[in-house]
C-alpha atoms as a PDB file:
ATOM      1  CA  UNK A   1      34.536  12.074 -21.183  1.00  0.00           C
ATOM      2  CA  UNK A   2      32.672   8.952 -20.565  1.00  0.00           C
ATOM      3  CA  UNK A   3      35.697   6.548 -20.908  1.00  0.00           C
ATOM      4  CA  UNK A   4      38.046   8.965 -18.796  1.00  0.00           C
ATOM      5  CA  UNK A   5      35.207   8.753 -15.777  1.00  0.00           C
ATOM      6  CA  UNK A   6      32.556   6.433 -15.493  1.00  0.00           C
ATOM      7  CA  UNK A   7      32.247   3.524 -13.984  1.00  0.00           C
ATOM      8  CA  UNK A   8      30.912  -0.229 -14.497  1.00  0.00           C
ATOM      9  CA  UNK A   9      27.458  -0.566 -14.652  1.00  0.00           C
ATOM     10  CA  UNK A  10      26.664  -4.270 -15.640  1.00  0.00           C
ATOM     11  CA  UNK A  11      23.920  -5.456 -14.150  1.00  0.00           C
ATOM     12  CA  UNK A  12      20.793  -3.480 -12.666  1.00  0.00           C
ATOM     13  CA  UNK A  13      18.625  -6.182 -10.280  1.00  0.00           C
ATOM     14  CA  UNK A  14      14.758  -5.754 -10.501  1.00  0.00           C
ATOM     15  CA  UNK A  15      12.666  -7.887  -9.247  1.00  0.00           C
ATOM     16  CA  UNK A  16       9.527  -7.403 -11.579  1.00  0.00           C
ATOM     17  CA  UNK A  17       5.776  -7.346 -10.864  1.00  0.00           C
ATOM     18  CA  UNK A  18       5.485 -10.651 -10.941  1.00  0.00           C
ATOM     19  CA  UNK A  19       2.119 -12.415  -9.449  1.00  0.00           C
ATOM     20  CA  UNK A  20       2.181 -15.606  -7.998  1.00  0.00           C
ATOM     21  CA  UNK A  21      -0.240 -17.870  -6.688  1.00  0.00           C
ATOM     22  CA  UNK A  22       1.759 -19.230  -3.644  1.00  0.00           C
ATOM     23  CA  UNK A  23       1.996 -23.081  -2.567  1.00  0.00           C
ATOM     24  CA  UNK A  24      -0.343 -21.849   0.781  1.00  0.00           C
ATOM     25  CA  UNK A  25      -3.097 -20.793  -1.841  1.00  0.00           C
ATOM     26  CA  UNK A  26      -3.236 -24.432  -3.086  1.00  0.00           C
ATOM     27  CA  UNK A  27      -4.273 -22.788  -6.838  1.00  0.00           C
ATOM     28  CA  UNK A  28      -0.760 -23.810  -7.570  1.00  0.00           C
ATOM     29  CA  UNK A  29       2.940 -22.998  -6.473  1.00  0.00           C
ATOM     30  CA  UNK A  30       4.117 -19.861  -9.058  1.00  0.00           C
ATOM     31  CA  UNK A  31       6.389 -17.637  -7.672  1.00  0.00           C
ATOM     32  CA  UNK A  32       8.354 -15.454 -10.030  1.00  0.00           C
ATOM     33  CA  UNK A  33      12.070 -14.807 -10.733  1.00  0.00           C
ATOM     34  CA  UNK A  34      14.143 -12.300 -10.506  1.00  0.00           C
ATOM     35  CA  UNK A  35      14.244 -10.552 -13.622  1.00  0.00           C
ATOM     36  CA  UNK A  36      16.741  -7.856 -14.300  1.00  0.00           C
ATOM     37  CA  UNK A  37      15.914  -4.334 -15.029  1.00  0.00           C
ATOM     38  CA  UNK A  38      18.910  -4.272 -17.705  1.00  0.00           C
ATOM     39  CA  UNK A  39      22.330  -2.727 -17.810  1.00  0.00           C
ATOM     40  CA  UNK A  40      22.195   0.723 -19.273  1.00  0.00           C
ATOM     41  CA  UNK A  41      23.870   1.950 -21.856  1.00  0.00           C
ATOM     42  CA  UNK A  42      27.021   3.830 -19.953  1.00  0.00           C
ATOM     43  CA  UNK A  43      27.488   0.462 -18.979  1.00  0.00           C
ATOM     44  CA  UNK A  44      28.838  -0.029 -22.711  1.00  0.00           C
ATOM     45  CA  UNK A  45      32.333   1.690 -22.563  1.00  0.00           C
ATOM     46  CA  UNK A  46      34.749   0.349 -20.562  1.00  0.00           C
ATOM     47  CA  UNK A  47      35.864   1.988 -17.166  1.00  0.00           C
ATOM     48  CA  UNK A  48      39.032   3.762 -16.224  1.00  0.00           C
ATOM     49  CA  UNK A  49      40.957   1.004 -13.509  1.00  0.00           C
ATOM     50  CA  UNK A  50      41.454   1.709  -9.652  1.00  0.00           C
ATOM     51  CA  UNK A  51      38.257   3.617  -9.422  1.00  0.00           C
ATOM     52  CA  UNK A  52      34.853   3.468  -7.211  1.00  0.00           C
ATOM     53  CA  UNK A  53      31.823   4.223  -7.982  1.00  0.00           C
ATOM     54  CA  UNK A  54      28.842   4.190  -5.376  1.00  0.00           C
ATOM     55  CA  UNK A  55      24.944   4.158  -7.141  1.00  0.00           C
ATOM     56  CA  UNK A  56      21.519   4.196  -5.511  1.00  0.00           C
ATOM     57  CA  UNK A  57      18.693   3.688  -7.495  1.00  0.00           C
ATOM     58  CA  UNK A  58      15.422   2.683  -7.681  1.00  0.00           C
ATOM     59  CA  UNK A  59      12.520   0.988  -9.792  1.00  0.00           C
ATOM     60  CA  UNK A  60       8.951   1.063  -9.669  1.00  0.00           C
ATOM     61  CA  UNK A  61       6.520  -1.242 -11.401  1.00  0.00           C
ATOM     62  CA  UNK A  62       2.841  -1.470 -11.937  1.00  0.00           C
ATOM     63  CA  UNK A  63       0.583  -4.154 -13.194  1.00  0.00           C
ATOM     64  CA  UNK A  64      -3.329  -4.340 -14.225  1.00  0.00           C
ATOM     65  CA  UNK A  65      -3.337  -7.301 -15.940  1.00  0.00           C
ATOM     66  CA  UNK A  66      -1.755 -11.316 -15.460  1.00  0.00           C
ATOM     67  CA  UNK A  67      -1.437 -13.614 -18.207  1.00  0.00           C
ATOM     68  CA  UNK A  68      -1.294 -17.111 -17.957  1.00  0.00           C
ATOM     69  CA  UNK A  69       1.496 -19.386 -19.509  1.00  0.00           C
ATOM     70  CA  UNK A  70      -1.118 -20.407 -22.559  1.00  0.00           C
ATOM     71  CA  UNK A  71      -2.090 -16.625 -23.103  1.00  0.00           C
ATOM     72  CA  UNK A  72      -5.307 -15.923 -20.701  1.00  0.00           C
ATOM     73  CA  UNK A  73      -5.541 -12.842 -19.305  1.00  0.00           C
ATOM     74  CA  UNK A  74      -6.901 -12.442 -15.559  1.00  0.00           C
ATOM     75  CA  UNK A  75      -7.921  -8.906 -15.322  1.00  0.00           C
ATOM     76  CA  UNK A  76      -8.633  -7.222 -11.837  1.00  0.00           C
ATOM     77  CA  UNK A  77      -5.106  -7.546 -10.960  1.00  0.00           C
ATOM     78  CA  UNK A  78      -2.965  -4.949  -8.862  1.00  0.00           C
ATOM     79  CA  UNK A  79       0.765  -6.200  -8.916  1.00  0.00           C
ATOM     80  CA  UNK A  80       2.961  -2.745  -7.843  1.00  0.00           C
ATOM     81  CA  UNK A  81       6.375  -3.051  -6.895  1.00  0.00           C
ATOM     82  CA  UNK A  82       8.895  -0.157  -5.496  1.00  0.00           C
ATOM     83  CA  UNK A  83      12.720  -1.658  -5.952  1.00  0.00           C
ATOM     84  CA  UNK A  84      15.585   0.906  -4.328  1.00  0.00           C
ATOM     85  CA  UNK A  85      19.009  -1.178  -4.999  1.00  0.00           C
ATOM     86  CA  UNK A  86      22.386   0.040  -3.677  1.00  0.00           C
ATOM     87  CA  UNK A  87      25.497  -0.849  -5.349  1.00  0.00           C
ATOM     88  CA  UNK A  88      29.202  -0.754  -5.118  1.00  0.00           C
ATOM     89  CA  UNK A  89      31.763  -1.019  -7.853  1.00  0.00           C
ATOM     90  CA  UNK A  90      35.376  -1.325  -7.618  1.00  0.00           C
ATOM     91  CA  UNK A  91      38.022  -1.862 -11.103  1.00  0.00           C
ATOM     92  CA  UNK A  92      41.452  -2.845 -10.982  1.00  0.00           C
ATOM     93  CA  UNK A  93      44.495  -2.612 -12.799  1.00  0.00           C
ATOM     94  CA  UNK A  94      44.357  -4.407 -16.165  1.00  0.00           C
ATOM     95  CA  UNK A  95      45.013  -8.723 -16.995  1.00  0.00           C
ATOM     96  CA  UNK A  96      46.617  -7.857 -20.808  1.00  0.00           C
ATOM     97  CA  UNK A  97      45.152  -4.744 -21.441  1.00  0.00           C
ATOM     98  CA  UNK A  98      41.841  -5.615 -20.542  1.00  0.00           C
ATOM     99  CA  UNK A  99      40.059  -3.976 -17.384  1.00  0.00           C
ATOM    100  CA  UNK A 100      38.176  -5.917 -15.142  1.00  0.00           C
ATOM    101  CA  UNK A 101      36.850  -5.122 -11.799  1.00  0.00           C
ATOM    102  CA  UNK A 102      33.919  -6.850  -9.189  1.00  0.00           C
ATOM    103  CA  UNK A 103      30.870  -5.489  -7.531  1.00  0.00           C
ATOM    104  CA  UNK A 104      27.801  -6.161  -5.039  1.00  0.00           C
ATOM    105  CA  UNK A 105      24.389  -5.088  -5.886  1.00  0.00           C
ATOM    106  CA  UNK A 106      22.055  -5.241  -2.909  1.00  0.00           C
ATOM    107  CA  UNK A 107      17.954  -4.801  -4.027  1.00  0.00           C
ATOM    108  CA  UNK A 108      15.475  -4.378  -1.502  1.00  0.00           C
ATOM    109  CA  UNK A 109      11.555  -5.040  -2.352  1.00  0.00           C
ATOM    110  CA  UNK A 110       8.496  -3.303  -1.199  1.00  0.00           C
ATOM    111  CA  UNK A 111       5.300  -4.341  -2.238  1.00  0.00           C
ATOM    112  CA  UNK A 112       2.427  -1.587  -2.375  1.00  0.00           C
ATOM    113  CA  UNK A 113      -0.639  -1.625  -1.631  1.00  0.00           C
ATOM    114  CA  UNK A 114      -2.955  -4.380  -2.104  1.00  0.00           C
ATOM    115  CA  UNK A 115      -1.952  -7.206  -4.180  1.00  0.00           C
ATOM    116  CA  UNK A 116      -4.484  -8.882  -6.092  1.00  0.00           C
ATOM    117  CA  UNK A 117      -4.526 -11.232  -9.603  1.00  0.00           C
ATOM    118  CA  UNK A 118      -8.103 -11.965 -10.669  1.00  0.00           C
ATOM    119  CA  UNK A 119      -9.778  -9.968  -7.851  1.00  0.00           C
ATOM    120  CA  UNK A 120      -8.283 -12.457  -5.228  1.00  0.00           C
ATOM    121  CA  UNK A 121      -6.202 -11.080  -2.876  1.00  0.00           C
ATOM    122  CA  UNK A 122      -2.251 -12.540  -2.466  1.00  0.00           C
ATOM    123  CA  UNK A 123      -0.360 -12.321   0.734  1.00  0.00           C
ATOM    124  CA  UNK A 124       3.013 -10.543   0.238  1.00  0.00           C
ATOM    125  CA  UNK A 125       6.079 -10.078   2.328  1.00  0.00           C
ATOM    126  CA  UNK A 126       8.484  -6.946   1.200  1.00  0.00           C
ATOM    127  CA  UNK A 127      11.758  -7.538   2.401  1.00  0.00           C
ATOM    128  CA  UNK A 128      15.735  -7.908   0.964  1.00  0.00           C
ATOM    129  CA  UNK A 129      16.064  -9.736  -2.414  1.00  0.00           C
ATOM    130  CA  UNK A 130      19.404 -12.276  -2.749  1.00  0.00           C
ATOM    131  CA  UNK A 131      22.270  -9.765  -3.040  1.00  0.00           C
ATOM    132  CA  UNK A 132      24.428 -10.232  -5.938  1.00  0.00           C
ATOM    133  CA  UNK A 133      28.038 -10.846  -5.994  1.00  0.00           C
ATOM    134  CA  UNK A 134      29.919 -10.220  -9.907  1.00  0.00           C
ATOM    135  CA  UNK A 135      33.139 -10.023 -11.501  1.00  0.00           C
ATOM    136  CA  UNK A 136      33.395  -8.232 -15.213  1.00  0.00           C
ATOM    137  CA  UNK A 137      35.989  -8.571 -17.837  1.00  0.00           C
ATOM    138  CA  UNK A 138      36.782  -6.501 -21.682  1.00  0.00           C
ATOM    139  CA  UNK A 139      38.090  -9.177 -23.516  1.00  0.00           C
ATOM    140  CA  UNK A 140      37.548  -6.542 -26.435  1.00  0.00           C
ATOM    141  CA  UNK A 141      37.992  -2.186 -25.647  1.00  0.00           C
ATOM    142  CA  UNK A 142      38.447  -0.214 -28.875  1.00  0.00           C
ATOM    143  CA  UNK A 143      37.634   3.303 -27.621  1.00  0.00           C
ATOM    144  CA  UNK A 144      38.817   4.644 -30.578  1.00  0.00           C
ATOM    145  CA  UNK A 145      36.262   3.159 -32.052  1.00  0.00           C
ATOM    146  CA  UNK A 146      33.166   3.326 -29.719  1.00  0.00           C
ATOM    147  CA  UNK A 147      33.800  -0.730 -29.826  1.00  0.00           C
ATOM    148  CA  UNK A 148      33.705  -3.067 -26.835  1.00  0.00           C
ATOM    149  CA  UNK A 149      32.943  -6.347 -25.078  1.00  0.00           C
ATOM    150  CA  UNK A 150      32.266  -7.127 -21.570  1.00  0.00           C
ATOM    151  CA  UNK A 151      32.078 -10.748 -20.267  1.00  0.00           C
ATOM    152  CA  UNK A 152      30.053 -11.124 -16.553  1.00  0.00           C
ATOM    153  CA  UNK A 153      29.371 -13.718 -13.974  1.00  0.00           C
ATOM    154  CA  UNK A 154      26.738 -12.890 -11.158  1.00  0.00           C
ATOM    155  CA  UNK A 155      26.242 -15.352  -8.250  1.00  0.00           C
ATOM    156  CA  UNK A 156      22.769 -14.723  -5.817  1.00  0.00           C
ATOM    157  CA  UNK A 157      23.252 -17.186  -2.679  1.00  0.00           C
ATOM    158  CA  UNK A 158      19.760 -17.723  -1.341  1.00  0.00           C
ATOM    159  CA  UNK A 159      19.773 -15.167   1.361  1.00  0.00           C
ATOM    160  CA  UNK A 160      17.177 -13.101   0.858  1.00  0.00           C
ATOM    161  CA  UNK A 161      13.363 -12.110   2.867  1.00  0.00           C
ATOM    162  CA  UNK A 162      11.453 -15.508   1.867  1.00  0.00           C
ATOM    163  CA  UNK A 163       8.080 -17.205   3.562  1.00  0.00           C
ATOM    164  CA  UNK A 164       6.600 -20.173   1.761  1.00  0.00           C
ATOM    165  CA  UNK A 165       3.866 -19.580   3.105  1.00  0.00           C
ATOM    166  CA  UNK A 166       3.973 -16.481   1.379  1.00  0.00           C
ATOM    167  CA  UNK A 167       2.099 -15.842  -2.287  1.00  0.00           C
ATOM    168  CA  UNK A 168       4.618 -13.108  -3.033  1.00  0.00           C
ATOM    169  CA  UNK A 169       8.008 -12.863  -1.796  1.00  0.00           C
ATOM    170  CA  UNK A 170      10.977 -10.683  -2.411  1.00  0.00           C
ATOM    171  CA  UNK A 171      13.330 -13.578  -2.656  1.00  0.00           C
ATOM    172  CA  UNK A 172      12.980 -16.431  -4.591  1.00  0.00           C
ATOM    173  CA  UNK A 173      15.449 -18.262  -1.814  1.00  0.00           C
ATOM    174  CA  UNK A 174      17.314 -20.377  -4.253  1.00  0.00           C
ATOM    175  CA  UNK A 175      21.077 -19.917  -5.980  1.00  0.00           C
ATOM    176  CA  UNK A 176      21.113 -17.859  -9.041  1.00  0.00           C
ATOM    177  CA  UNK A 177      24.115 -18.600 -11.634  1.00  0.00           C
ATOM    178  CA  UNK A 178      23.710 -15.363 -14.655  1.00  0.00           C
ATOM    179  CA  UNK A 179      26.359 -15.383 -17.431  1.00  0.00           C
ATOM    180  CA  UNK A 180      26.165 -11.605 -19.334  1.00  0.00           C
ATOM    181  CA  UNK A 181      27.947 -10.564 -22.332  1.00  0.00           C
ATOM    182  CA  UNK A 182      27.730  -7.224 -24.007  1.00  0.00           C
ATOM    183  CA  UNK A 183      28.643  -5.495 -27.160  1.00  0.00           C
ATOM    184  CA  UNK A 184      28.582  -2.038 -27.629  1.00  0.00           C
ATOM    185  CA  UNK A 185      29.253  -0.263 -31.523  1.00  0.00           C
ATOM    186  CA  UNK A 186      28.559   2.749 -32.786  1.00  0.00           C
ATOM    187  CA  UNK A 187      26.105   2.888 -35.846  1.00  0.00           C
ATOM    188  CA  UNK A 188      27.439   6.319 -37.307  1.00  0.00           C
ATOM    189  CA  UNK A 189      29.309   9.248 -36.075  1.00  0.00           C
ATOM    190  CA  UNK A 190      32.392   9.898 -33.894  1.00  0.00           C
ATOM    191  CA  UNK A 191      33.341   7.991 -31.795  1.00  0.00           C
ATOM    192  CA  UNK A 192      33.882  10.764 -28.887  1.00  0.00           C
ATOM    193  CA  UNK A 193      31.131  12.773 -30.506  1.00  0.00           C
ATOM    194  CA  UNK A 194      28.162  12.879 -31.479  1.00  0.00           C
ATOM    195  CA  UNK A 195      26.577   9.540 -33.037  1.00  0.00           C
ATOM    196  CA  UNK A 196      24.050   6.734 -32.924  1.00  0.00           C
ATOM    197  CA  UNK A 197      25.349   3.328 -30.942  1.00  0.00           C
ATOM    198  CA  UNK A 198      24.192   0.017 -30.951  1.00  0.00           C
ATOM    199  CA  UNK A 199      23.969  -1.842 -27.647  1.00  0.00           C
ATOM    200  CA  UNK A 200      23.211  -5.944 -27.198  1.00  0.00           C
ATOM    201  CA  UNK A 201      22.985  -7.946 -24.114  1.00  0.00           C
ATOM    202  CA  UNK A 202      22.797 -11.098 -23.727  1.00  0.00           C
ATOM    203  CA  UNK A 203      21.988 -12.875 -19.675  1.00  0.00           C
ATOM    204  CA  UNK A 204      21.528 -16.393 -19.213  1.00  0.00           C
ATOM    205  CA  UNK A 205      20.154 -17.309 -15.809  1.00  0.00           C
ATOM    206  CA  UNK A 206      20.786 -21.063 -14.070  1.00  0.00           C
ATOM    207  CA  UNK A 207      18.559 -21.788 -10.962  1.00  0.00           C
ATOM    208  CA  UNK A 208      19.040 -24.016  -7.598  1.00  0.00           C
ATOM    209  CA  UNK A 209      15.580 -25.379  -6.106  1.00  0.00           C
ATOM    210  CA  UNK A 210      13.554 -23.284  -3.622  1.00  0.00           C
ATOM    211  CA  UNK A 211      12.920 -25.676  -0.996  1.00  0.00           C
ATOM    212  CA  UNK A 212       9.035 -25.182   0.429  1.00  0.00           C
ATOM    213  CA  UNK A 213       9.163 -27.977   2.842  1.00  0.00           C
ATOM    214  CA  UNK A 214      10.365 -31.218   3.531  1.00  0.00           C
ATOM    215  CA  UNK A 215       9.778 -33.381   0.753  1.00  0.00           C
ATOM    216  CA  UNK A 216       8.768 -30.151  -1.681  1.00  0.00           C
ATOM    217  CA  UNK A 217      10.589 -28.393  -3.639  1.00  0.00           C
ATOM    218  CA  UNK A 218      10.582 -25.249  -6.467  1.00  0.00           C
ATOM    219  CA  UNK A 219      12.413 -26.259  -9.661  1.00  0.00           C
ATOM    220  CA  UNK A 220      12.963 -23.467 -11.926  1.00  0.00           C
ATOM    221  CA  UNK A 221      14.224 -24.175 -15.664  1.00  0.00           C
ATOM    222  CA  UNK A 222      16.903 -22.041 -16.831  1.00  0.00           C
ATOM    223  CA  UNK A 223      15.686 -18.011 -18.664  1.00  0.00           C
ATOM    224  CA  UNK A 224      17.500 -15.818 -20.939  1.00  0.00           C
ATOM    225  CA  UNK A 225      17.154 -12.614 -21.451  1.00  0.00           C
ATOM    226  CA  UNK A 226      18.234  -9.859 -24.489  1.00  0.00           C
ATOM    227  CA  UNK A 227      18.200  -6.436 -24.119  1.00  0.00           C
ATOM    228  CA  UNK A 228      19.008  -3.876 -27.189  1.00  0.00           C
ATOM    229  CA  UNK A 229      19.557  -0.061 -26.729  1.00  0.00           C
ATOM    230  CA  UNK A 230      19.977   2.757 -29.639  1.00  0.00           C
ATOM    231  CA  UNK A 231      21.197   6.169 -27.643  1.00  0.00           C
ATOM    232  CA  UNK A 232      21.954   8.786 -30.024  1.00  0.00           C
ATOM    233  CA  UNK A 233      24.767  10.919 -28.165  1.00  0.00           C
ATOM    234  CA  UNK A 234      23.891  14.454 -28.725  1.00  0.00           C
ATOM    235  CA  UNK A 235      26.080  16.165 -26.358  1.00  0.00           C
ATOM    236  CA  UNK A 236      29.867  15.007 -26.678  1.00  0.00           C
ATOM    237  CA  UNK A 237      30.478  17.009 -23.564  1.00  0.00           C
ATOM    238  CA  UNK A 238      28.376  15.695 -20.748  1.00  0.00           C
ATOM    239  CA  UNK A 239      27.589  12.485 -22.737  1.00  0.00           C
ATOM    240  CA  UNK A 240      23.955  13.291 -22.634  1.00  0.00           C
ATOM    241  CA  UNK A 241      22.304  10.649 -24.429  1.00  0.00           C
ATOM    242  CA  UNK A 242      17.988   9.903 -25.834  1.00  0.00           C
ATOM    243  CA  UNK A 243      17.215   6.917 -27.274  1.00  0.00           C
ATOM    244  CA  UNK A 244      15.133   3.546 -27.501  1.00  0.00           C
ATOM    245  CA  UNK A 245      15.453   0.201 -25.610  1.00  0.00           C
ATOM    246  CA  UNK A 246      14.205  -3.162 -26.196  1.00  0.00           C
ATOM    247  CA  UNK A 247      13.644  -6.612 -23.651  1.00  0.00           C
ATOM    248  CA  UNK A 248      12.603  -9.885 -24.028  1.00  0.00           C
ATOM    249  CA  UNK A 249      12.568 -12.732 -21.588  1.00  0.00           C
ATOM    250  CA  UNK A 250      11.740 -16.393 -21.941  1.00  0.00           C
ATOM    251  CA  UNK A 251      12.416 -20.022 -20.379  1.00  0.00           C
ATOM    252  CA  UNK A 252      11.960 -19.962 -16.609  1.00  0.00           C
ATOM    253  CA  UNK A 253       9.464 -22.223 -16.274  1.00  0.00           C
ATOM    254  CA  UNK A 254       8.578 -23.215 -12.557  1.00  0.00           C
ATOM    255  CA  UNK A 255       7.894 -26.558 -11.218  1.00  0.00           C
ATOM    256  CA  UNK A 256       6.635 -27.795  -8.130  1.00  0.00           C
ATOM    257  CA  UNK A 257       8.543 -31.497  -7.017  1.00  0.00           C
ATOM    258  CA  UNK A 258       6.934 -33.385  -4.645  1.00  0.00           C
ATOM    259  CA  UNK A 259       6.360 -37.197  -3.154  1.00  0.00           C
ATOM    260  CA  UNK A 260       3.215 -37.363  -6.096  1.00  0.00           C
ATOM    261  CA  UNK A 261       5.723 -36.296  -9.259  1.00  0.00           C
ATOM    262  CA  UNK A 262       6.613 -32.941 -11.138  1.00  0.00           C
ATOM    263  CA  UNK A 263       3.650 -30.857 -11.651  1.00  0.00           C
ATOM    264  CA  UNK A 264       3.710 -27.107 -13.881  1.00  0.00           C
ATOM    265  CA  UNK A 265       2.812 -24.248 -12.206  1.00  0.00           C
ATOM    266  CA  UNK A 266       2.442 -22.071 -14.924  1.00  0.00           C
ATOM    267  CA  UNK A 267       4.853 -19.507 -14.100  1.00  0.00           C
ATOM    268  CA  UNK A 268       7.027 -18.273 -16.542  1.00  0.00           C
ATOM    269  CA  UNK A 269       9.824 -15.759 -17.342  1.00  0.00           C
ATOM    270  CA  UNK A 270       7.963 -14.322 -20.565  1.00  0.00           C
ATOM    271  CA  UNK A 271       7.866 -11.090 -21.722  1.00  0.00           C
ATOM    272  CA  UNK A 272       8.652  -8.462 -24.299  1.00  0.00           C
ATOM    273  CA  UNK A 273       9.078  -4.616 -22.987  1.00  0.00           C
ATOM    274  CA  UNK A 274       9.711  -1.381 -24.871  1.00  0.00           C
ATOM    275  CA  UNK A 275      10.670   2.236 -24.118  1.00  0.00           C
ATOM    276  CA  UNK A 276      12.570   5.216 -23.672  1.00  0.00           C
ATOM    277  CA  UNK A 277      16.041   6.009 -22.349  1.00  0.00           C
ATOM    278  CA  UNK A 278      18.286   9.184 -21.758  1.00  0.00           C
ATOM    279  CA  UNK A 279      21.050   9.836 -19.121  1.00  0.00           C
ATOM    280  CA  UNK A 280      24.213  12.573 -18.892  1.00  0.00           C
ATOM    281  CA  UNK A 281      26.450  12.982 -16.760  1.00  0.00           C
ATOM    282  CA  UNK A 282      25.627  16.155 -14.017  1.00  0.00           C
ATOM    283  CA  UNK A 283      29.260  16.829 -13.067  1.00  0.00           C
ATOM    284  CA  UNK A 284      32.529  15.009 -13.781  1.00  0.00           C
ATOM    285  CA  UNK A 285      31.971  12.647 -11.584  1.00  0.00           C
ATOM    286  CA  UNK A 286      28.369  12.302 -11.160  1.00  0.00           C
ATOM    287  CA  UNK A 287      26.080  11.072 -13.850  1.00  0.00           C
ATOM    288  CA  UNK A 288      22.295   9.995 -14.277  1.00  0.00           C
ATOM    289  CA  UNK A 289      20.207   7.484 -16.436  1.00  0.00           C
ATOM    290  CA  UNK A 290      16.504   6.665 -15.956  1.00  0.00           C
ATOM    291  CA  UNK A 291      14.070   4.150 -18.570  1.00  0.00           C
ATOM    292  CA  UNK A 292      10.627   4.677 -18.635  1.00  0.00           C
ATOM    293  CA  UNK A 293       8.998   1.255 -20.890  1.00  0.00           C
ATOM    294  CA  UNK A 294       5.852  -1.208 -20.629  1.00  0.00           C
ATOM    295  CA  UNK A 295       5.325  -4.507 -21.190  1.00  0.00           C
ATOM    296  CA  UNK A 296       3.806  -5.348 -24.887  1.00  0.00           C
ATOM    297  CA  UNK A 297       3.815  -9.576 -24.043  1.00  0.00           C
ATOM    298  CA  UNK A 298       3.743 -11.723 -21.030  1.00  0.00           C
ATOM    299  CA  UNK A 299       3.149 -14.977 -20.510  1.00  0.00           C
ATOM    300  CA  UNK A 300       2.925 -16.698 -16.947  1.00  0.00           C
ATOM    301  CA  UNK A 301       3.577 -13.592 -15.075  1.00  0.00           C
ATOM    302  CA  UNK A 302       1.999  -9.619 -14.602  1.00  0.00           C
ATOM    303  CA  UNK A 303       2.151  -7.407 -17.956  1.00  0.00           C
ATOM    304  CA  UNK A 304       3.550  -4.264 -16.596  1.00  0.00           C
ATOM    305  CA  UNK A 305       1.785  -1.088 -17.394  1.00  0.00           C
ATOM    306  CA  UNK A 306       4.571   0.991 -15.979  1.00  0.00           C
ATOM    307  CA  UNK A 307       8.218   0.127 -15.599  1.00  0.00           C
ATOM    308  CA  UNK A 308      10.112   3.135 -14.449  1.00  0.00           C
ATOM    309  CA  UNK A 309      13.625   2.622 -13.081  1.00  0.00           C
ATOM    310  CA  UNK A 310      16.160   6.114 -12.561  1.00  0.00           C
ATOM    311  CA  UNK A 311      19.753   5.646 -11.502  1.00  0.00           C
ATOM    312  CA  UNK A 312      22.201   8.086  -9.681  1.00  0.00           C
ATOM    313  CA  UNK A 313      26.146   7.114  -9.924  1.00  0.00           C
ATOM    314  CA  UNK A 314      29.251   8.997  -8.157  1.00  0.00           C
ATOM    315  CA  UNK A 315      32.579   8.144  -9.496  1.00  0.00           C
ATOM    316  CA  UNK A 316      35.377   8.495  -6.384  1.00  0.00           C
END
């Protein structure tokens, strides 16, 4: 059903709890990347061409605790995040057999509450994250035999709500380069029916600087990112799916450049998450996923308590 109807779902944006202590605190100049809230797994099979498909969604994320990049944990901490994202997908005909299509994914931020690391307050701004622009590619689409792989480019332009004055922003105001590929294979059972797949993606994330002011600038080292998904398939019909996921995060490592040298701020993009998945789709053209995970690792960043992200998708 799923290959007949759905649509491309690459790339979920999320900007994470991430604390920062922000260049106007003079503790240091952290600020936190974007990380991604993960593709999902009907973003495994590969989509029928000259379709639409429309999605709103949203993810929430709460924090109690920050770690520092050599392990300490600050305690006190509120870091709570509410991300809704709207995004637009279009597919084409195929280039040799394999489909391809592009899409914008718009993520807007709102910060809730008060926002504290330590039991010091930080000044936050909600506001519009960079956009992203993509274009997707199967190089590799055996439905037969629950196989593919999908190549990605995403491209953020630095257009999104950002203050440097600002501890926490929803923009990181820089350009974002992210190269995704995925692989999708089923471990055992039918391929239209019901069985166990395997899921692996693979981002890799290449920063601009974040200007501050004249003279001072944000350097921010390159991050990767690998997320794994096991959804057993249990209803061949609606393509209802349970299962487990898997995150990790590292590199990202933010510098501050200024007339004096290079110095670390100590924020990273570090962390390992685990959790729980299921989605189906509702009607023939209307389908549902949501994640509910937490954060087992972090280093120079919040340690999530909660991430919670659920996703609506129409197929036109």
């Amino acid at each position: 059903m799923f290959e007949n109807l759905a649509g491309k779902i690459t790339k979920s944006v999320g900007v994470a709890a991430g604390a920062a202590f922000g260049v106007a605190l003079a503790v240091s100049s952290m600020t936190q990347p974007a990380r991604a809230g993960g593709p999902l797994p009907y973003d495994g099979p590969a989509p029928p061409p000259n379709v639409s498909v429309a999605f709103l969604y949203n993810q929430f994320a709460s924090a109690s605790s920050f770690y520092t990049a050599n392990g300490t944990k600050l305690g006190n901490t509120h870091i709570q995040t509410d991300v809704p994202v709207l995004r637009f997908v279009h597919t084409f005909s195929p280039i040799d057999g394999m489909p391809w299509g592009v899409q914008v994914i718009a993520p807007y931020v709102s910060f809730l509450g008060n926002q504290q690391v330590d039991g010091g307050s930080l000044s936050h701004q909600s506001g519009f994250a960079e956009p992203q622009l993509s274009a997707f590619l199967y190089p590799v689409n055996h439905p037969s035999q629950d196989e593919t792989v999908v190549l990605a480019y995403f491209l953020s332009p630095p257009s999104g709500s950002y203050n440097p004055s600002i501890a926490l922003n929803a923009s990181t105001n820089n350009w974002v380069n992210n190269f995704e590929i995925g692989y999708m294979h089923k471990v055992f059972g039918q391929a239209k029916g019901k069985r166990l797949d395997l899921e692996v993606w693979a981002d890799g994330y290449f920063y601009g600087n974040t200007n501050v002011q004249t003279g001072v600038h944000l350097k921010t080292d390159p991050a990767a990112q690998f997320i794994v998904y096991a959804p057993y398939y249990f209803h061949p019909q609606t393509d209802a799916y349970v299962g487990l996921s898997f995150e990790k995060t590292f590199g990202g490592k933010i510098s501050e450049v200024n007339p004096l040298g290079t110095f670390d701020t100590g924020s990273r993009n570090n962390f390992t998450r685990i959790g729980v998945i299921a989605g189906s789709f509702l009607s023939p053209t209307i389908f549902a996923q949501a994640q509910l995970a937490t954060d087992v690792q972090a280093r120079g960043g919040a340690k999530n308590d909660i991430f919670f992200q659920v996703q609506v998708g129409k197929v036109f």
